[in-house]
Protein backbone atom coordinates (compact mmCIF):
# COMPACT_ATOMS: atom_id res chain seq x y z
CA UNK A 1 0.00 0.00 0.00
CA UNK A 2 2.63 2.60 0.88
CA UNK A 3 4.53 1.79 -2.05
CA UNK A 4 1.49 2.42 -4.21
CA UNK A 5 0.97 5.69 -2.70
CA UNK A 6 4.62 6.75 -2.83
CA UNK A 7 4.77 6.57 -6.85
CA UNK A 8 1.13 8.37 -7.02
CA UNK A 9 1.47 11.05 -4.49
CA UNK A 10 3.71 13.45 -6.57
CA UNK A 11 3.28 12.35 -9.94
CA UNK A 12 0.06 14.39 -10.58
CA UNK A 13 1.75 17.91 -10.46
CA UNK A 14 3.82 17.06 -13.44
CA UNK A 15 2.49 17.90 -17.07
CA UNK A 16 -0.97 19.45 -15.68
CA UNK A 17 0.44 23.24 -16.00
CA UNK A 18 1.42 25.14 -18.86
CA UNK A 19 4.81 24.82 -20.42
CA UNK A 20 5.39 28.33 -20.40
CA UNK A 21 9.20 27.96 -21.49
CA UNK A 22 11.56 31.33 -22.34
CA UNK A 23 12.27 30.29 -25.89
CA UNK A 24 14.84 31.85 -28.43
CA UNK A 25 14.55 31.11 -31.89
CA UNK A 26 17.26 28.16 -31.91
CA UNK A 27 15.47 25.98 -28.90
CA UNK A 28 11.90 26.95 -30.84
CA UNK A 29 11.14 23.37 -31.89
CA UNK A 30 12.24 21.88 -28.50
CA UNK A 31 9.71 23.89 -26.83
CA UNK A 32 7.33 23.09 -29.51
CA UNK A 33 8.12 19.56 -28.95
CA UNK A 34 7.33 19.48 -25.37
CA UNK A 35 4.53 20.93 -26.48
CA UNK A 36 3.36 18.50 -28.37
CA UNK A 37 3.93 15.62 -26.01
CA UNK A 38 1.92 17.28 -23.31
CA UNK A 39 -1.26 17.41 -25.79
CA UNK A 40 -0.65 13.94 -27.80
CA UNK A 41 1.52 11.80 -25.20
CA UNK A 42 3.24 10.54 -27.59
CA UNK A 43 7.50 9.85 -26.83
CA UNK A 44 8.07 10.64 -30.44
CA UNK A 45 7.75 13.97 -29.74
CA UNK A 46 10.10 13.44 -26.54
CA UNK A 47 12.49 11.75 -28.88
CA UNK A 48 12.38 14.85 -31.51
CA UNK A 49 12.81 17.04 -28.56
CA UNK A 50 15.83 15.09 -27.81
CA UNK A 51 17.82 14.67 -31.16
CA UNK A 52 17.21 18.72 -31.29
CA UNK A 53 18.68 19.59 -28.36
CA UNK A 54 21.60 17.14 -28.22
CA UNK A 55 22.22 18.80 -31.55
CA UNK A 56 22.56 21.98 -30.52
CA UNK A 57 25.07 21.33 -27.93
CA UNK A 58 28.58 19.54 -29.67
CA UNK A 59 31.12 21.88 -28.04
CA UNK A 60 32.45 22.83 -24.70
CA UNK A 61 31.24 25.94 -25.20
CA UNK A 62 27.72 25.05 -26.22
CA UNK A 63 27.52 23.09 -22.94
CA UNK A 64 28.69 26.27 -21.08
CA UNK A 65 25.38 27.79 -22.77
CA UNK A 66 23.24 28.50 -20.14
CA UNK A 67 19.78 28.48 -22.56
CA UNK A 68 20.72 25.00 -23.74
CA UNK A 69 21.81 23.61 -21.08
CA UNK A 70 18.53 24.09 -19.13
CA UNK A 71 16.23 22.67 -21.89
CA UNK A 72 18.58 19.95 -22.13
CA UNK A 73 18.24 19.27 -18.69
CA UNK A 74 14.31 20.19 -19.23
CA UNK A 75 14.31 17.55 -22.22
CA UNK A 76 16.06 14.58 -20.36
CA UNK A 77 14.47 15.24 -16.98
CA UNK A 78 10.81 15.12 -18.86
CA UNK A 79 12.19 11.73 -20.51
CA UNK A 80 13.84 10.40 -17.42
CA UNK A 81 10.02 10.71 -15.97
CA UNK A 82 7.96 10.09 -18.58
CA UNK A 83 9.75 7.12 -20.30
CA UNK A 84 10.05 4.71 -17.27
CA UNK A 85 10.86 1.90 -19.60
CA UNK A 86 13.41 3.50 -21.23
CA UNK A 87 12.14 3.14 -24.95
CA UNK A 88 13.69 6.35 -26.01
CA UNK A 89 17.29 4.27 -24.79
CA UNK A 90 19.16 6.73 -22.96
CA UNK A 91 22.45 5.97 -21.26
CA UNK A 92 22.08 4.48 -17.61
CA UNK A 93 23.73 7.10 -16.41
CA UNK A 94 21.48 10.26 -17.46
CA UNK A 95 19.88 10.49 -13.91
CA UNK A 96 23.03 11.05 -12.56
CA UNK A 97 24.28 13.23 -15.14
CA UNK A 98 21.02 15.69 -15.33
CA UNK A 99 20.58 15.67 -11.52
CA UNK A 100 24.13 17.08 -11.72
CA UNK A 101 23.80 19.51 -14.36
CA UNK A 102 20.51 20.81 -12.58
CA UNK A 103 22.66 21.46 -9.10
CA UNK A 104 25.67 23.11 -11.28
CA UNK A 105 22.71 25.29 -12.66
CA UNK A 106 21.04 25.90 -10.08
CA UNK A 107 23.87 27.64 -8.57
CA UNK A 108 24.42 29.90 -11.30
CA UNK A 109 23.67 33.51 -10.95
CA UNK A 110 22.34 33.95 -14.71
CA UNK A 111 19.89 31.61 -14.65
CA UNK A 112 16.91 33.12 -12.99
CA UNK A 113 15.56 33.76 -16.18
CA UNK A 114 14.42 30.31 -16.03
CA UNK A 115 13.40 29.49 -12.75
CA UNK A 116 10.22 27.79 -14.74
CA UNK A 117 12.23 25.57 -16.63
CA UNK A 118 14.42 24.52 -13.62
CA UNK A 119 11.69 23.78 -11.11
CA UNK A 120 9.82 21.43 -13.78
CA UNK A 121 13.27 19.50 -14.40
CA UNK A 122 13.37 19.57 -10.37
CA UNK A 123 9.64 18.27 -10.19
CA UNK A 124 10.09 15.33 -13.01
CA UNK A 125 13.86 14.43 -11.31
CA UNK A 126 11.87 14.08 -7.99
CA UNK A 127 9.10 11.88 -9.27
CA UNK A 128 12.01 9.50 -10.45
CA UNK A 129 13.99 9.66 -7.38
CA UNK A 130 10.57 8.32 -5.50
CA UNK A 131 10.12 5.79 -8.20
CA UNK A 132 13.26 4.06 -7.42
CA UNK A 133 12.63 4.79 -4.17
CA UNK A 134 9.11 2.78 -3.84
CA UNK A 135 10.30 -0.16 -6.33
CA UNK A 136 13.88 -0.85 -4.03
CA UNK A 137 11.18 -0.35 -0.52
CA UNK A 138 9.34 -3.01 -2.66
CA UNK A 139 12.64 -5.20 -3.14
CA UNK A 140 13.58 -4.50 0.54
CA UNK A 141 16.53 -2.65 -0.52
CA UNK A 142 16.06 -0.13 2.16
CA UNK A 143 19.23 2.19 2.01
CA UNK A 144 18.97 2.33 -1.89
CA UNK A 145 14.94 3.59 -0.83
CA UNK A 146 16.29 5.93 1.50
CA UNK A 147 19.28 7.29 -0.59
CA UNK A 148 16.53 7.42 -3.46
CA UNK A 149 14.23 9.35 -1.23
CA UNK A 150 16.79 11.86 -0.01
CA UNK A 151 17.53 12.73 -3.58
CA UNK A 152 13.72 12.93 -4.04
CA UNK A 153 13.76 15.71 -1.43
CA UNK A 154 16.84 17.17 -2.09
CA UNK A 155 14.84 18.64 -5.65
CA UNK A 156 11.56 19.57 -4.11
CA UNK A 157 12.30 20.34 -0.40
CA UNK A 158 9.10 21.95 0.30
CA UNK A 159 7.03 18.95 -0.92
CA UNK A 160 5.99 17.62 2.88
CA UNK A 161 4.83 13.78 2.25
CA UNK A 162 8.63 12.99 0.67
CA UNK A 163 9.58 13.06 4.86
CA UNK A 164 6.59 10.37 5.32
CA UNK A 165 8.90 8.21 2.98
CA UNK A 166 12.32 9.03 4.55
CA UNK A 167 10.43 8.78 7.96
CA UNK A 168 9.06 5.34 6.76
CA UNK A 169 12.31 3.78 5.14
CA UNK A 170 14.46 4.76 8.27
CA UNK A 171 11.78 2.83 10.72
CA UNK A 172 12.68 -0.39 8.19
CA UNK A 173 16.35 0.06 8.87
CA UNK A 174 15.97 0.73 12.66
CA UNK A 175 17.10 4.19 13.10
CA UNK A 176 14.15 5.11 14.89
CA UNK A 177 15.56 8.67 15.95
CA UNK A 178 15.39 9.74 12.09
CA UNK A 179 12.37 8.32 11.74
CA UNK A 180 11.12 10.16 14.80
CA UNK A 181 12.70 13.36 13.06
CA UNK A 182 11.26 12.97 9.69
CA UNK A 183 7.81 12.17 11.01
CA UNK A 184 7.69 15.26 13.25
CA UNK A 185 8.34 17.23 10.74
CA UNK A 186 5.69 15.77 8.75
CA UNK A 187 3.07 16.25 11.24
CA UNK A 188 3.64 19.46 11.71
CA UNK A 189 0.41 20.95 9.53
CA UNK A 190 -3.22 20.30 9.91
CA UNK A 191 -3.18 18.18 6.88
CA UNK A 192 -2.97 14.99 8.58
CA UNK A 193 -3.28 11.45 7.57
CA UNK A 194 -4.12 8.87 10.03
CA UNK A 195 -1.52 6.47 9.22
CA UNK A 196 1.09 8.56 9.58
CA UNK A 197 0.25 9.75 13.12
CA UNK A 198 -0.17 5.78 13.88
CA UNK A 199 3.25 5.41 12.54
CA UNK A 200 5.11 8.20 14.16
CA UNK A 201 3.02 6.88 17.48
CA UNK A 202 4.64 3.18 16.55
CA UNK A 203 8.31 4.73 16.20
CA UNK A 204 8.14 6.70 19.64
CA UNK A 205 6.39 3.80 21.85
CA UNK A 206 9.23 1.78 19.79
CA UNK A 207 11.66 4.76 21.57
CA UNK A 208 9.77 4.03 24.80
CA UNK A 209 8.77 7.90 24.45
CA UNK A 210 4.76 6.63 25.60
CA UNK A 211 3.66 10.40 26.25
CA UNK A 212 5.55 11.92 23.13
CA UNK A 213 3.42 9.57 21.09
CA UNK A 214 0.02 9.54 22.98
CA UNK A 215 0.69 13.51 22.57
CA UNK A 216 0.68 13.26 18.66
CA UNK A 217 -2.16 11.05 18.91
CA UNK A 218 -4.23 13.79 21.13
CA UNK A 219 -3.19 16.37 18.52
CA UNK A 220 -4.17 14.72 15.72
CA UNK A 221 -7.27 13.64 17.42
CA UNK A 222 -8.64 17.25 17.42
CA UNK A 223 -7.94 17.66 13.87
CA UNK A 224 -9.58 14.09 12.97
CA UNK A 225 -11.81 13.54 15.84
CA UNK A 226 -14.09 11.05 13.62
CA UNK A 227 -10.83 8.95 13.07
CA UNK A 228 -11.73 5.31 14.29
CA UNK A 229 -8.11 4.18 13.67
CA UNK A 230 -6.72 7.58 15.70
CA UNK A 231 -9.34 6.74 18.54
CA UNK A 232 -8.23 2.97 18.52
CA UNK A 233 -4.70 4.06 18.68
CA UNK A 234 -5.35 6.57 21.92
CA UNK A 235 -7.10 3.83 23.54
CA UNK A 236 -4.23 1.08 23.30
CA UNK A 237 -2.16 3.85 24.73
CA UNK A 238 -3.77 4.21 27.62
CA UNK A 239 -4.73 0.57 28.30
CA UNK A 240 -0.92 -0.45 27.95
CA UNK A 241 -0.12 2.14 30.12
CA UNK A 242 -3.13 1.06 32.28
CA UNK A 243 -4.55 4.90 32.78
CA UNK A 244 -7.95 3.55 33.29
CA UNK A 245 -9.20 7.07 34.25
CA UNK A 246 -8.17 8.54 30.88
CA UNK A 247 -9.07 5.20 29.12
CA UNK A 248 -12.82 5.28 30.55
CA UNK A 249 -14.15 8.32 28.45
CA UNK A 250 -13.29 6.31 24.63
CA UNK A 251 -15.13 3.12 25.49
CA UNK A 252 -18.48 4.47 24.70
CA UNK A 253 -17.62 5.35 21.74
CA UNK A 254 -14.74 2.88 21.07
CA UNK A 255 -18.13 -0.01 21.85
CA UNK A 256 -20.31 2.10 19.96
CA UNK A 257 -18.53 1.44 16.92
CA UNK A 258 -17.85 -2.36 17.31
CA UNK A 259 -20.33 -3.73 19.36
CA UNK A 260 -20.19 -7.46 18.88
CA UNK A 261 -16.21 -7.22 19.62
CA UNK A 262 -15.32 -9.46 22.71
CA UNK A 263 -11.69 -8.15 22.84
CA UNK A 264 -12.81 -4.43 23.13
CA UNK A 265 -15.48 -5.34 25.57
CA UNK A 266 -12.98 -7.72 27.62
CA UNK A 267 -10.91 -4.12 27.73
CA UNK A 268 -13.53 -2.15 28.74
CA UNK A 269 -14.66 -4.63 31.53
CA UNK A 270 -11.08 -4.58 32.55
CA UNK A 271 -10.87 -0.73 32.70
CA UNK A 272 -14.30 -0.91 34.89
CA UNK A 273 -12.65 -3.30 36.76
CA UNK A 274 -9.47 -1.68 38.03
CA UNK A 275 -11.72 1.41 38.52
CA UNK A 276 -13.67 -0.50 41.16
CA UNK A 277 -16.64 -0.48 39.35
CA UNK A 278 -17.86 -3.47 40.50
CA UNK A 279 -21.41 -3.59 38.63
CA UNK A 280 -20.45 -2.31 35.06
CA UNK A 281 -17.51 -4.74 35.17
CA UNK A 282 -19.77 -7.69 36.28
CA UNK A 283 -22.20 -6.98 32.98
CA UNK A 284 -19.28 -6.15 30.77
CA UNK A 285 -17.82 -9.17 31.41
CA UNK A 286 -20.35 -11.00 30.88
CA UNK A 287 -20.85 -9.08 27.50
CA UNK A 288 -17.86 -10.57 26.98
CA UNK A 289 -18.86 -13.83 27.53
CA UNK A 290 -21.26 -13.71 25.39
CA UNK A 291 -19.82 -12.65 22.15
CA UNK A 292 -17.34 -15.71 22.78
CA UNK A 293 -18.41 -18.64 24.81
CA UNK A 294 -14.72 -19.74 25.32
CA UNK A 295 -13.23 -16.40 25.99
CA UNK A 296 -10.50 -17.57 29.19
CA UNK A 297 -9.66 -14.35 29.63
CA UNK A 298 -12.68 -12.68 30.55
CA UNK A 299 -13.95 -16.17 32.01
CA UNK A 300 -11.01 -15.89 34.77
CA UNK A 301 -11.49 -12.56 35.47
CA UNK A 302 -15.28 -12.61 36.16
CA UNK A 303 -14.12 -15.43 38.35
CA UNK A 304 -11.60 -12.85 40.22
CA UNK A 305 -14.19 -9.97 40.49
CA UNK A 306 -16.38 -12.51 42.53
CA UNK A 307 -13.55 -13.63 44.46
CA UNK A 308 -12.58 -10.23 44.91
CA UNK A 309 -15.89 -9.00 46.14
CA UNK A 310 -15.77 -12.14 48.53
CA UNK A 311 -12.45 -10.81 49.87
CA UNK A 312 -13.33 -7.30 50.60
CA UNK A 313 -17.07 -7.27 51.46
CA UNK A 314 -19.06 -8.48 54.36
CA UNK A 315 -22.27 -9.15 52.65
CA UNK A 316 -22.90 -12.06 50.36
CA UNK A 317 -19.54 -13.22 51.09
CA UNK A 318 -21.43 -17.06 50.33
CA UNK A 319 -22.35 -15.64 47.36
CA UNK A 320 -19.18 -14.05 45.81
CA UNK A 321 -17.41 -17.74 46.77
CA UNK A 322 -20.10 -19.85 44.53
CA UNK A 323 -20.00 -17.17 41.68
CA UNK A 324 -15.92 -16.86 42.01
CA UNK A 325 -15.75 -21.10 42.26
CA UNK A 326 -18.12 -21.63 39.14
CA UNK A 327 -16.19 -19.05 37.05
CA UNK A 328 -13.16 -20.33 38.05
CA UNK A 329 -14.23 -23.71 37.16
CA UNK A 330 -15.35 -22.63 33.89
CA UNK A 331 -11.93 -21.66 33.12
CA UNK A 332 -10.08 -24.52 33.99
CA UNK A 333 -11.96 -25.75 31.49
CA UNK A 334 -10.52 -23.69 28.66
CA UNK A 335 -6.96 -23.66 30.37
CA UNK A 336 -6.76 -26.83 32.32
CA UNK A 337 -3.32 -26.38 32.94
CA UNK A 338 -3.22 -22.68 34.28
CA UNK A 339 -1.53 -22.56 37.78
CA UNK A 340 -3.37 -19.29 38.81
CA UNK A 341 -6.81 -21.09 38.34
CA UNK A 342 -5.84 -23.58 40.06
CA UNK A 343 -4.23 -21.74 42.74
CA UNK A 344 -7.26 -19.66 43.31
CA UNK A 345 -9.60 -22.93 43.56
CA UNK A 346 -7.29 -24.34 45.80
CA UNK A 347 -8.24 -21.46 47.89
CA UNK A 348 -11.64 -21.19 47.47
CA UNK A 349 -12.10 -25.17 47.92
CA UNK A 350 -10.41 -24.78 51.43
CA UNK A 351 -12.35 -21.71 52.56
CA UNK A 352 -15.76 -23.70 51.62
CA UNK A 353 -14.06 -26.59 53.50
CA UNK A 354 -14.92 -28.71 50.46
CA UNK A 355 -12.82 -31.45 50.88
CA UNK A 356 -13.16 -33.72 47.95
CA UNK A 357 -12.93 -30.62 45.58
CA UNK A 358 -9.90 -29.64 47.24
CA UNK A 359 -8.03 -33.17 47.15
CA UNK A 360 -9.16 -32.91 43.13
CA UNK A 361 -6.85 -29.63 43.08
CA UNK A 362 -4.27 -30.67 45.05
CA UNK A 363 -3.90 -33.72 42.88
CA UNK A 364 -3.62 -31.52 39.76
CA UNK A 365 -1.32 -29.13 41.31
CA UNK A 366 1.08 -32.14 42.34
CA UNK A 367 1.15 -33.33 38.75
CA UNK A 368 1.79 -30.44 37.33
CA UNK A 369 4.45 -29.04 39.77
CA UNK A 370 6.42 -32.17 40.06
């Protein structure tokens, strides 16, 4: 997926604005070449534009020429992106060669005549640099993606989603402080995208930086607040870092939105739970239950919220014991080998002073511990 949107996301600008190229007579029919590709897409016109221009440059000083040397670099550039196959046969070597002759013009104080010219070749350069860049993140070549994508923004600096890329190929080759860097720097608007946030959040949990990424998670929340993967993402936050005060407000609407899901309702029983909400987490559980028959997980812990309530209240202490000792049962069930359940019936078979229940435990501890 993100190599599908890395050789879409630029690619649009190119060839959908005029070609409003400074001309002089000599580079007329280059001009009028590009010209024609942009109406007819058709590389013959690419290829004209080519044999004209190469022959207008056969000495040193014709390559000094600052007029043809940006339309050359206009003409290969437009190939370079254009002809991805390479029908037109340049040398392997032209990428190089025309991102160098861009820089060398670029820093030439005569040339601001044709900024126009220069930022297209910069543009169509660009597009190829992310080209490479998404076909060697396809290969798993991930320096070659990242040198690729540095070259990429080295042309068009001020286009923001290239550091979503760099950001992106640096998390593949574990330098998670660049890839915090780069994905800072790309959050840093209110033109947000969801998966980005959810990556940068990935990179700084992966930094064990927990508040730097539930902050860009908050931030982005108020600029997406209908974001189901965004609210998703704050919740986990707060339920790994077991803030069941913060994590309380979501579940309404985190339950709202997937209402037959046992893990999210196991979550939010859990969260009522450790807030000593003894009633909600009792039905939740149950909830819980119900979506999956077999769930251990929420089985046990319904167990532990009757034992729990048998523990620390005075009334229907009988009660809580039966409810804790059936739930408990229920687990073993699913996990007939978990020491905790058995541990825990141990306990509750010698506070009911149920002796042949008990011996049944003990038994099944001795196996399992010897």
């Amino acid at each position: 997926m993100l190599g599908r949107k890395i050789t879409l996301s630029l690619f649009i600008l190119l060839f959908t604005s005029p070609l409003a190229f400074c001309q002089t007579e000599a580079l007329k029919g280059v001009v009028n070449n590009l010209a024609f590709y942009r109406q007819q897409k058709d590389l013959k016109y690419l290829t004209n534009a080519k044999k004209q221009v190469d022959s207008l440059i056969k000495t040193k000083k014709d390559s000094s020429n600052v007029p043809k040397s940006v339309f050359r670099a206009v003409v290969y550039s437009s190939i370079l992106y254009t002809d991805s196959l390479n029908k037109i046969g340049l040398p392997a070597n032209s990428l190089d060669q025309i991102s160098t002759l861009l820089d060398h013009l670029a820093g030439g104080y005569s040339v601001y005549k044709y900024q126009v010219e220069l930022d297209f070749s910069k543009r169509c350069l660009a597009n190829v640099y992310i080209r490479n860049g998404a076909a060697a993140l396809k290969d798993k070549k991930y320096p070659d993606a990242l040198v690729a994508f540095q070259k990429a923004q080295h042309f068009v600096p001020r286009y923001r989603r290239i550091n979503g890329y760099i950001a992106y190929t640096n998390n593949k080759l574990g330098n998670l402080p660049d890839a915090a860097k780069y994905y800072s720097i790309l959050l840093n608007t209110d033109t947000l995208q969801s998966e980005d946030v959810i990556a940068a959040s990935n990179v700084y949990k992966a930094l064990k930086d927990t508040a730097k990424a539930l902050q860009i998670v908050q931030k982005a929340r108020k600029v997406l607040p209908n974001d189901d993967a965004l609210l998703y993402e704050q919740t986990n936050i707060y339920h790994n870092k077991r803030d069941y005060k913060d994590l309380e407000p979501l579940l309404p609407q985190l339950m709202a939105l997937n209402p037959t899901n046992a893990e999210l309702t196991f979550m939010a029983a859990n969260c009522y739970d450790h807030l000593n909400e003894y009633d909600r987490a009792e039905s939740t559980y149950l909830q819980a239950i119900e979506q999956r028959n077999r769930y251990y997980d929420a089985v046990f812990n319904l167990g532990l919220l009757y034992f729990k309530g048998y523990t620390h209240q005075d009334k229907d202490k009988q009660k809580n014991i039966g409810r804790a000792i059936q739930w408990f049962e229920k687990a073993n069930t699913i996990l007939p080998n978990n020491l905790q359940c058995l541990q825990l019936l141990q306990w509750a078979y010698l506070k009911t002073r149920n002796e042949d229940q008990l011996n049944r435990i003990n038994d099944k501890l001795k196996q399992l511990t010897n």
